[in-house]
N, C-alpha and C. Protein backbone atom coordinates (compact mmCIF):
# COMPACT_ATOMS: atom_id res chain seq x y z
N UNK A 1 0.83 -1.19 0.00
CA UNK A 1 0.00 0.00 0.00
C UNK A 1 0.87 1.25 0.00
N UNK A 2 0.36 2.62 -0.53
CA UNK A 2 0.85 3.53 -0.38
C UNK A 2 1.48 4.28 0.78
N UNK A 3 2.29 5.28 1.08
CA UNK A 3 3.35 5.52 2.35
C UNK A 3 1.58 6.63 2.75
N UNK A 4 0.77 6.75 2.29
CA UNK A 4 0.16 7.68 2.63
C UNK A 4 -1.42 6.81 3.07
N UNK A 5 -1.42 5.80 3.74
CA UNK A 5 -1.96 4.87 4.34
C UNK A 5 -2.60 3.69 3.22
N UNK A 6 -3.65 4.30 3.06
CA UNK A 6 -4.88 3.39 2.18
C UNK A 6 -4.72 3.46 0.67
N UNK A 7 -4.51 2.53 -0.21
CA UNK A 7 -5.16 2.68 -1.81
C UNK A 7 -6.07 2.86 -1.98
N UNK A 8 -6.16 4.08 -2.78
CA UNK A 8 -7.51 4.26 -2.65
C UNK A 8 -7.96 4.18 -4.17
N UNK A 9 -9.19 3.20 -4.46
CA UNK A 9 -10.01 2.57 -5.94
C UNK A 9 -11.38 3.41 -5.75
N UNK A 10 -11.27 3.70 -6.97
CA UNK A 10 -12.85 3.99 -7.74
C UNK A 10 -13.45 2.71 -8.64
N UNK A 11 -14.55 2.70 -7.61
CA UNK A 11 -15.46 1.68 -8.69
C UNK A 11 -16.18 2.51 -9.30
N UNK A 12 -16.66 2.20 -10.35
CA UNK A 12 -17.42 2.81 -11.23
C UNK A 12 -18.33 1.53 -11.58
N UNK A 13 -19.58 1.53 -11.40
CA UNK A 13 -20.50 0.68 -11.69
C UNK A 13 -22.22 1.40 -11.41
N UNK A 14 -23.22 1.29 -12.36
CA UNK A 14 -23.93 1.46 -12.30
C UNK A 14 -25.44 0.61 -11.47
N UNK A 15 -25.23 -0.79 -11.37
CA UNK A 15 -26.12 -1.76 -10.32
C UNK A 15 -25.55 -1.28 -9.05
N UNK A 16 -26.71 -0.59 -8.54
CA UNK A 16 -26.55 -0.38 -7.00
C UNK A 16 -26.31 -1.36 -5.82
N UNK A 17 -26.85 -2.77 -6.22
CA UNK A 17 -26.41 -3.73 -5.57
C UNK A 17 -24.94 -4.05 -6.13
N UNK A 18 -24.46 -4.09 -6.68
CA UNK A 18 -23.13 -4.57 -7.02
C UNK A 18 -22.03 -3.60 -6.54
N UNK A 19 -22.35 -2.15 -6.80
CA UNK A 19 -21.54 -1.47 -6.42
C UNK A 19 -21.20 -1.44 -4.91
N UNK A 20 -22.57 -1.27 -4.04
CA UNK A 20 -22.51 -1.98 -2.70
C UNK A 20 -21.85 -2.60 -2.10
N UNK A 21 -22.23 -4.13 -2.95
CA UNK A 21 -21.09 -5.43 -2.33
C UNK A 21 -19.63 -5.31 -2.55
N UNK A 22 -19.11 -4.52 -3.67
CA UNK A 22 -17.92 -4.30 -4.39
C UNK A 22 -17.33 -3.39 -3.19
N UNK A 23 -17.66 -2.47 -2.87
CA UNK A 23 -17.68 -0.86 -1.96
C UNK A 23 -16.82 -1.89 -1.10
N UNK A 24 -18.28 -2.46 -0.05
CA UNK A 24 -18.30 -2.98 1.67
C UNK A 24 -17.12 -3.84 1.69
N UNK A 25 -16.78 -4.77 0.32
CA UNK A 25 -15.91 -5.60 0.48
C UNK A 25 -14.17 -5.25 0.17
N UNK A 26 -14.03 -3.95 -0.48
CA UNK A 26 -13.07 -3.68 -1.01
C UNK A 26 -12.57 -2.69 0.39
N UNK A 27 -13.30 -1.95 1.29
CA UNK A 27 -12.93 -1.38 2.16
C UNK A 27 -13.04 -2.23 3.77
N UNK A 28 -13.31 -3.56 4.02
CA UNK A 28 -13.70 -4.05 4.42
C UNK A 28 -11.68 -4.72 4.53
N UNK A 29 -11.13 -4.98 3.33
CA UNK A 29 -10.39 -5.26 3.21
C UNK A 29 -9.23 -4.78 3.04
N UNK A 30 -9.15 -3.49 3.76
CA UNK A 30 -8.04 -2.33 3.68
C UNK A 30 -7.86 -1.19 2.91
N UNK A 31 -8.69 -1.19 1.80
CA UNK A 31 -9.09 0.07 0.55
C UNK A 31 -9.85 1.33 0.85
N UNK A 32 -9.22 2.58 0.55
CA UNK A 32 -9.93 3.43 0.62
C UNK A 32 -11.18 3.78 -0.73
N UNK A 33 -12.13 3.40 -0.81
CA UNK A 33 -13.27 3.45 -1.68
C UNK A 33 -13.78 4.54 -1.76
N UNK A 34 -13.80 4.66 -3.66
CA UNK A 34 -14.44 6.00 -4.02
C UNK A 34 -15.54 4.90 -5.18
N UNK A 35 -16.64 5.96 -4.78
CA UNK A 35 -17.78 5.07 -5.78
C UNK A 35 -18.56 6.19 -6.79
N UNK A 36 -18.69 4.96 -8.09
CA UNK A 36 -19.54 5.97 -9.18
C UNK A 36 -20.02 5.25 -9.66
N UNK A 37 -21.61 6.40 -9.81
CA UNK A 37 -22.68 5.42 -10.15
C UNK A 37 -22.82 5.52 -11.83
N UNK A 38 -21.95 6.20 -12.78
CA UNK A 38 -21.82 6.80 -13.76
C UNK A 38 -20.74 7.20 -13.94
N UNK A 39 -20.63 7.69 -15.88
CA UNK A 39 -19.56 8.00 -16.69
C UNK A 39 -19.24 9.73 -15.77
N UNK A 40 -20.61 10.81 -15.39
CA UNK A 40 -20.33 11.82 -15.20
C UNK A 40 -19.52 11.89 -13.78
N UNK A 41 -19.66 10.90 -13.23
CA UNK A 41 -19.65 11.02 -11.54
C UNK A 41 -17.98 10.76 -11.65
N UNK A 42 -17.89 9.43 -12.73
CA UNK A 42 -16.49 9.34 -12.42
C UNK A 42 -15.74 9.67 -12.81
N UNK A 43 -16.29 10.52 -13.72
CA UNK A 43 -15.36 12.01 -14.65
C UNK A 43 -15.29 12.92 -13.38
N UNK A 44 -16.38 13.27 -12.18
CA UNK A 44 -15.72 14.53 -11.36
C UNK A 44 -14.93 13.79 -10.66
N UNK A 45 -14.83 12.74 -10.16
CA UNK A 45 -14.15 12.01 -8.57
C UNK A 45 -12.83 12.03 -9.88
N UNK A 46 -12.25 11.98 -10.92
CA UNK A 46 -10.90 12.04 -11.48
C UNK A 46 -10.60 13.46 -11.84
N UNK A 47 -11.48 14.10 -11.77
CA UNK A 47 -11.37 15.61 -11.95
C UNK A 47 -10.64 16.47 -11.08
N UNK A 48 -11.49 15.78 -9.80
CA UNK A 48 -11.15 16.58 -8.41
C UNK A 48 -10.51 15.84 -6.86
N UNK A 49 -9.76 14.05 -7.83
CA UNK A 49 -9.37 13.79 -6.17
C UNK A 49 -7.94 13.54 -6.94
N UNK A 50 -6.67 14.06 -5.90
CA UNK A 50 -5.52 14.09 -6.49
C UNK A 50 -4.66 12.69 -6.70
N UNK A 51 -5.44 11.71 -5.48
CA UNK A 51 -4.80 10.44 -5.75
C UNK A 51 -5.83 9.31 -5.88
N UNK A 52 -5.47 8.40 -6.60
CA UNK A 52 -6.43 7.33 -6.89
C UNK A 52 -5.06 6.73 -7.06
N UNK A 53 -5.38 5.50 -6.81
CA UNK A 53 -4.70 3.94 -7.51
C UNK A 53 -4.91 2.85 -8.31
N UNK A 54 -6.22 3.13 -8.51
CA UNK A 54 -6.94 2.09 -9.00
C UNK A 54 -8.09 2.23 -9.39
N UNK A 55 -8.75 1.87 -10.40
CA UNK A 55 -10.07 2.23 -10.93
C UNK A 55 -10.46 0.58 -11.73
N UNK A 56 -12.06 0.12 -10.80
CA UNK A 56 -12.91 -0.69 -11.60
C UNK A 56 -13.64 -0.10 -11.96
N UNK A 57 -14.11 -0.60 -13.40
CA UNK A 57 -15.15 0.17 -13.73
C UNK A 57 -15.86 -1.05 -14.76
N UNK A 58 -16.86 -1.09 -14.61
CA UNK A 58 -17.84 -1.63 -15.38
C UNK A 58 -17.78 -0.91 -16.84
N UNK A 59 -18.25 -1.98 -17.81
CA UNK A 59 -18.51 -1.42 -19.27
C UNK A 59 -19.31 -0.84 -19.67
N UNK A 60 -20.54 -1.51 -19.49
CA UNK A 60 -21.72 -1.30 -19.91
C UNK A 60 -21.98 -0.18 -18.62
N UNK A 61 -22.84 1.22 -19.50
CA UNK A 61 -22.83 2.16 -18.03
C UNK A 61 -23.33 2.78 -18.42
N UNK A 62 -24.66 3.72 -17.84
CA UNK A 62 -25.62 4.33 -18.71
C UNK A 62 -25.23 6.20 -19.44
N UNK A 63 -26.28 6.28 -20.46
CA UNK A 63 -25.84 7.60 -20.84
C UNK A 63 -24.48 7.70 -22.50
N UNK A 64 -24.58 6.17 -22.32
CA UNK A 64 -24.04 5.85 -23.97
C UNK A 64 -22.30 6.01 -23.83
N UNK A 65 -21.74 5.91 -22.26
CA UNK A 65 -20.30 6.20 -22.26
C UNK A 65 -19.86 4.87 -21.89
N UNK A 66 -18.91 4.12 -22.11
CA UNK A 66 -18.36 2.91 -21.54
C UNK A 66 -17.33 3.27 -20.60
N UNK A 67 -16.80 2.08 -19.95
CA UNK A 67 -15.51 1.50 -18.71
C UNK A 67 -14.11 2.16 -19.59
N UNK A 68 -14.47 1.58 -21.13
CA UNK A 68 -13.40 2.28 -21.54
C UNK A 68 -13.21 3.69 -22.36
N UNK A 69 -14.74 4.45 -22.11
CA UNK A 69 -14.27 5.55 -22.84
C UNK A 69 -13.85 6.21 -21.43
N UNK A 70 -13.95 5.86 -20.04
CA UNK A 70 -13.55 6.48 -18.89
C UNK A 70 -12.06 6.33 -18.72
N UNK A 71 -11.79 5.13 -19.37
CA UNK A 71 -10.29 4.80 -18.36
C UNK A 71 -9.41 5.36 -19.17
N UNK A 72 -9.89 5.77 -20.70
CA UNK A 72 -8.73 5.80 -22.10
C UNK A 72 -8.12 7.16 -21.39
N UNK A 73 -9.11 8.96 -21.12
CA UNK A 73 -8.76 9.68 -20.79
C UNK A 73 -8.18 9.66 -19.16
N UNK A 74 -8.60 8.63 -18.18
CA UNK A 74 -8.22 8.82 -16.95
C UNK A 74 -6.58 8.39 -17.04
N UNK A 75 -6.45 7.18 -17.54
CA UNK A 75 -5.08 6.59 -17.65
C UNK A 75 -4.11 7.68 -18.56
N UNK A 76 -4.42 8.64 -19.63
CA UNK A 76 -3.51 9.72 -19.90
C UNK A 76 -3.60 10.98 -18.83
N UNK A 77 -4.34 11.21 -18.11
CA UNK A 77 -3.77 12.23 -17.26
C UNK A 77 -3.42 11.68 -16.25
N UNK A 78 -3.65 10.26 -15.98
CA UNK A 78 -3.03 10.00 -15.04
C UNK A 78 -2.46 8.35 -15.10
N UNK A 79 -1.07 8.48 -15.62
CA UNK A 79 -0.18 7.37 -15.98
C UNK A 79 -0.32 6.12 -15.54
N UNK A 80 -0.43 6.51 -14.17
CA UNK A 80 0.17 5.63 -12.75
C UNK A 80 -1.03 5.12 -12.56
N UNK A 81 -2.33 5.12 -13.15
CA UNK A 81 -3.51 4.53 -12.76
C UNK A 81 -3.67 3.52 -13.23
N UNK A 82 -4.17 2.93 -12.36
CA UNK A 82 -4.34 1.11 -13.13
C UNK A 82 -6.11 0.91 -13.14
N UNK A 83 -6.24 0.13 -14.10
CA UNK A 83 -7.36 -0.14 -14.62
C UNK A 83 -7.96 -1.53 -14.29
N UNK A 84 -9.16 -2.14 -13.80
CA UNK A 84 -9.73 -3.21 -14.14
C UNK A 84 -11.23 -3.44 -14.67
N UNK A 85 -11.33 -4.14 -15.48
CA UNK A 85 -12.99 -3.82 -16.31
C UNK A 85 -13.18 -4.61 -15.84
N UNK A 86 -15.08 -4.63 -15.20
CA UNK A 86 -15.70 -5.63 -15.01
C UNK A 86 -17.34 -5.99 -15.61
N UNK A 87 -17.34 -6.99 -16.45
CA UNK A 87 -18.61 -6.71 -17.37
C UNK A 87 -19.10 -8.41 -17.64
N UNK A 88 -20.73 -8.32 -17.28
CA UNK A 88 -21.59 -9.51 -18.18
C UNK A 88 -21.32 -9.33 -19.47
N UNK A 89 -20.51 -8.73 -20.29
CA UNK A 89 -20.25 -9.13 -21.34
C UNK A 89 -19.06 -8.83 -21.74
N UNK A 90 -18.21 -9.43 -21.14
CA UNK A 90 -16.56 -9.40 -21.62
C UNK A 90 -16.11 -8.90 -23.12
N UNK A 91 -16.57 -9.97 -23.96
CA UNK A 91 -16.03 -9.29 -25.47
C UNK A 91 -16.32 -8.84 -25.92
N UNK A 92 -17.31 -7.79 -25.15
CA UNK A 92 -17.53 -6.25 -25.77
C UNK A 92 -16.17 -5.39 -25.90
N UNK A 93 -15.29 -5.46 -24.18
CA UNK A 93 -14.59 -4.70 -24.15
C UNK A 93 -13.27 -5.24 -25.18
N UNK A 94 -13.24 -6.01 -25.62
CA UNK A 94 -12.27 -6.27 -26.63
C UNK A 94 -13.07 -5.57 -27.61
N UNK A 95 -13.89 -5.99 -28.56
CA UNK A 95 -13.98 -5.41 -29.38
C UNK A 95 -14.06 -3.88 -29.72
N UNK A 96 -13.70 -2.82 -28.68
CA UNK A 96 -13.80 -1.42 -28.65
C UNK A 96 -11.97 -1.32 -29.46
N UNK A 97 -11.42 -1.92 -29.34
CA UNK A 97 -9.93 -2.12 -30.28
C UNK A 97 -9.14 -1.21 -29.35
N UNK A 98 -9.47 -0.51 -28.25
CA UNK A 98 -9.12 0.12 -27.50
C UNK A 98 -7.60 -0.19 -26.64
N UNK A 99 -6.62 0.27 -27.03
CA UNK A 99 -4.84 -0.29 -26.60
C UNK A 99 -5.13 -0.13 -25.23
N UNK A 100 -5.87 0.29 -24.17
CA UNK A 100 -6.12 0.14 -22.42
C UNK A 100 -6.65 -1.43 -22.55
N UNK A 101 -7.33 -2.01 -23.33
CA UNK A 101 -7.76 -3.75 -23.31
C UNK A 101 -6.59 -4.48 -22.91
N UNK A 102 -5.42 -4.23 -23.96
CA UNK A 102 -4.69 -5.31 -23.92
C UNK A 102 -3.55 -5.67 -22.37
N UNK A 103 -3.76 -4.32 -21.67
CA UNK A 103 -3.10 -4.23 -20.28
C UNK A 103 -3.95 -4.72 -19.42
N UNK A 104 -5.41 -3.98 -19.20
CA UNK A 104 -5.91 -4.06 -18.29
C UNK A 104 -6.72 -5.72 -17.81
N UNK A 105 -7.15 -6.12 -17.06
CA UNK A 105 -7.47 -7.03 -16.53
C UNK A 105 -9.08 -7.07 -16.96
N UNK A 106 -9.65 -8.33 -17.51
CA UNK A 106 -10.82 -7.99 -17.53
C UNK A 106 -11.74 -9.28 -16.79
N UNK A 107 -12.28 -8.90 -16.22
CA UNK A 107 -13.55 -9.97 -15.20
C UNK A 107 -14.53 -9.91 -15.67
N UNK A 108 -15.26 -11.03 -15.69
CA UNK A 108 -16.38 -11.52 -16.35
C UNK A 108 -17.39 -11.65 -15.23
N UNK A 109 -18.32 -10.77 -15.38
CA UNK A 109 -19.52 -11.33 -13.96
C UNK A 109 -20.21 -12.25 -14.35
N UNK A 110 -20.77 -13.54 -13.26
CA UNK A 110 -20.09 -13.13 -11.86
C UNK A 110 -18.91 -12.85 -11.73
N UNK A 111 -18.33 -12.94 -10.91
CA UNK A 111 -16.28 -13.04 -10.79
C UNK A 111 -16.53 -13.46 -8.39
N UNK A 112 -15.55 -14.12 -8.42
CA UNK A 112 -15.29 -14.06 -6.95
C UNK A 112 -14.67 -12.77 -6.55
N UNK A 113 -14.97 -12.31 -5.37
CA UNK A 113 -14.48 -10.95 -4.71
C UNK A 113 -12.79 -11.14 -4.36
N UNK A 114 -12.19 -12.65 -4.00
CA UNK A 114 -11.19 -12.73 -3.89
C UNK A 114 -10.70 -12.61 -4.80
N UNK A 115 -10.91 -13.53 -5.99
CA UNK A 115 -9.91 -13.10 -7.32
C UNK A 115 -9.74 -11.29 -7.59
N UNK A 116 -11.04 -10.55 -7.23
CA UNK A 116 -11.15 -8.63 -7.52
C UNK A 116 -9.15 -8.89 -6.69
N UNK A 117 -10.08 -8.83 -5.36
CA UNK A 117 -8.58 -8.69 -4.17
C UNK A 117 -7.16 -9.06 -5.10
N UNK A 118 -7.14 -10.15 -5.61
CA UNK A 118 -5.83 -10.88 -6.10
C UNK A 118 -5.35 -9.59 -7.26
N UNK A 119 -6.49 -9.83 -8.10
CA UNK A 119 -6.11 -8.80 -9.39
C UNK A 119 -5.59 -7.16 -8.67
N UNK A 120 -6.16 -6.66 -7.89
CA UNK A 120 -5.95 -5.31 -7.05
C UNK A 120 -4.41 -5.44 -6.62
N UNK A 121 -4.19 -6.55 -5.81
CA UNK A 121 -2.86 -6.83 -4.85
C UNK A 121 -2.16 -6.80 -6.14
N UNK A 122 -1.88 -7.64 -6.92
CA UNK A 122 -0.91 -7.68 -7.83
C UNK A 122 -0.66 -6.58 -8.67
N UNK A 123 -1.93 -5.48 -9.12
CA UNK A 123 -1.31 -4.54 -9.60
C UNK A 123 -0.81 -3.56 -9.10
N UNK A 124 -1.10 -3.54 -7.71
CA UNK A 124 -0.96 -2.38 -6.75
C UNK A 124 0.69 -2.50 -6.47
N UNK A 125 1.50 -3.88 -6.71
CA UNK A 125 2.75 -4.16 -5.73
C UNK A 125 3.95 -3.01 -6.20
């Protein structure tokens, strides 16, 4: 973890139950949690918080913006951000041809909360 206590992840997911369980369990487990229920929300929380570490974000997300039209601009202003997509329909996010695919991690829902943890730990080290 960072010298400045907590990593702190933005989920970005639009199912209020999912984002929930994702939230309780990711801070539950040492994470400082930032949540968005949307493309606009998680355009301000990268707008206006100076550190993040990590960003899940769902694909499918209402208002016609995807996981990856969020992460393409978050990951150029901010290098050091790591990405994980999480989507009922995985080879969507391939097919966006999008060069953030071929790095980022992608989970298929369901997914276990430990594997989230595993994928987080390992990119965070």
């Amino acid at each position: 973890m960072s010298e400045d206590a907590q990593d702190v992840v933005l989920i970005v997911e639009d199912d209020p139950s999912i984002l929930m369980v994702l939230s309780a369990y990711l801070a539950s487990v040492g994470y400082r949690v930032l949540q968005a229920e949307n493309g606009e929300q998680a355009f301000d929380i990268l707008a206006s918080k100076p550190h993040l570490d990590l960003m899940v974000t769902d694909f499918r997300l209402p208002g016609g913006i995807s996981g990856v039209d969020i992460a393409e601009p978050a990951v150029k202003l901010r290098p050091d951000l790591k990405v994980i997509f999480i989507s009922g329909y995985p080879a969507e996010i391939f097919e966006t041809g999008s060069p953030i695919t071929r790095n980022a991690p992608i989970l298929a829902k369901p997914f276990s909360l430990d594997i989230l943890q595993e994928k987080i730990q390992d990119m965070l080290k």
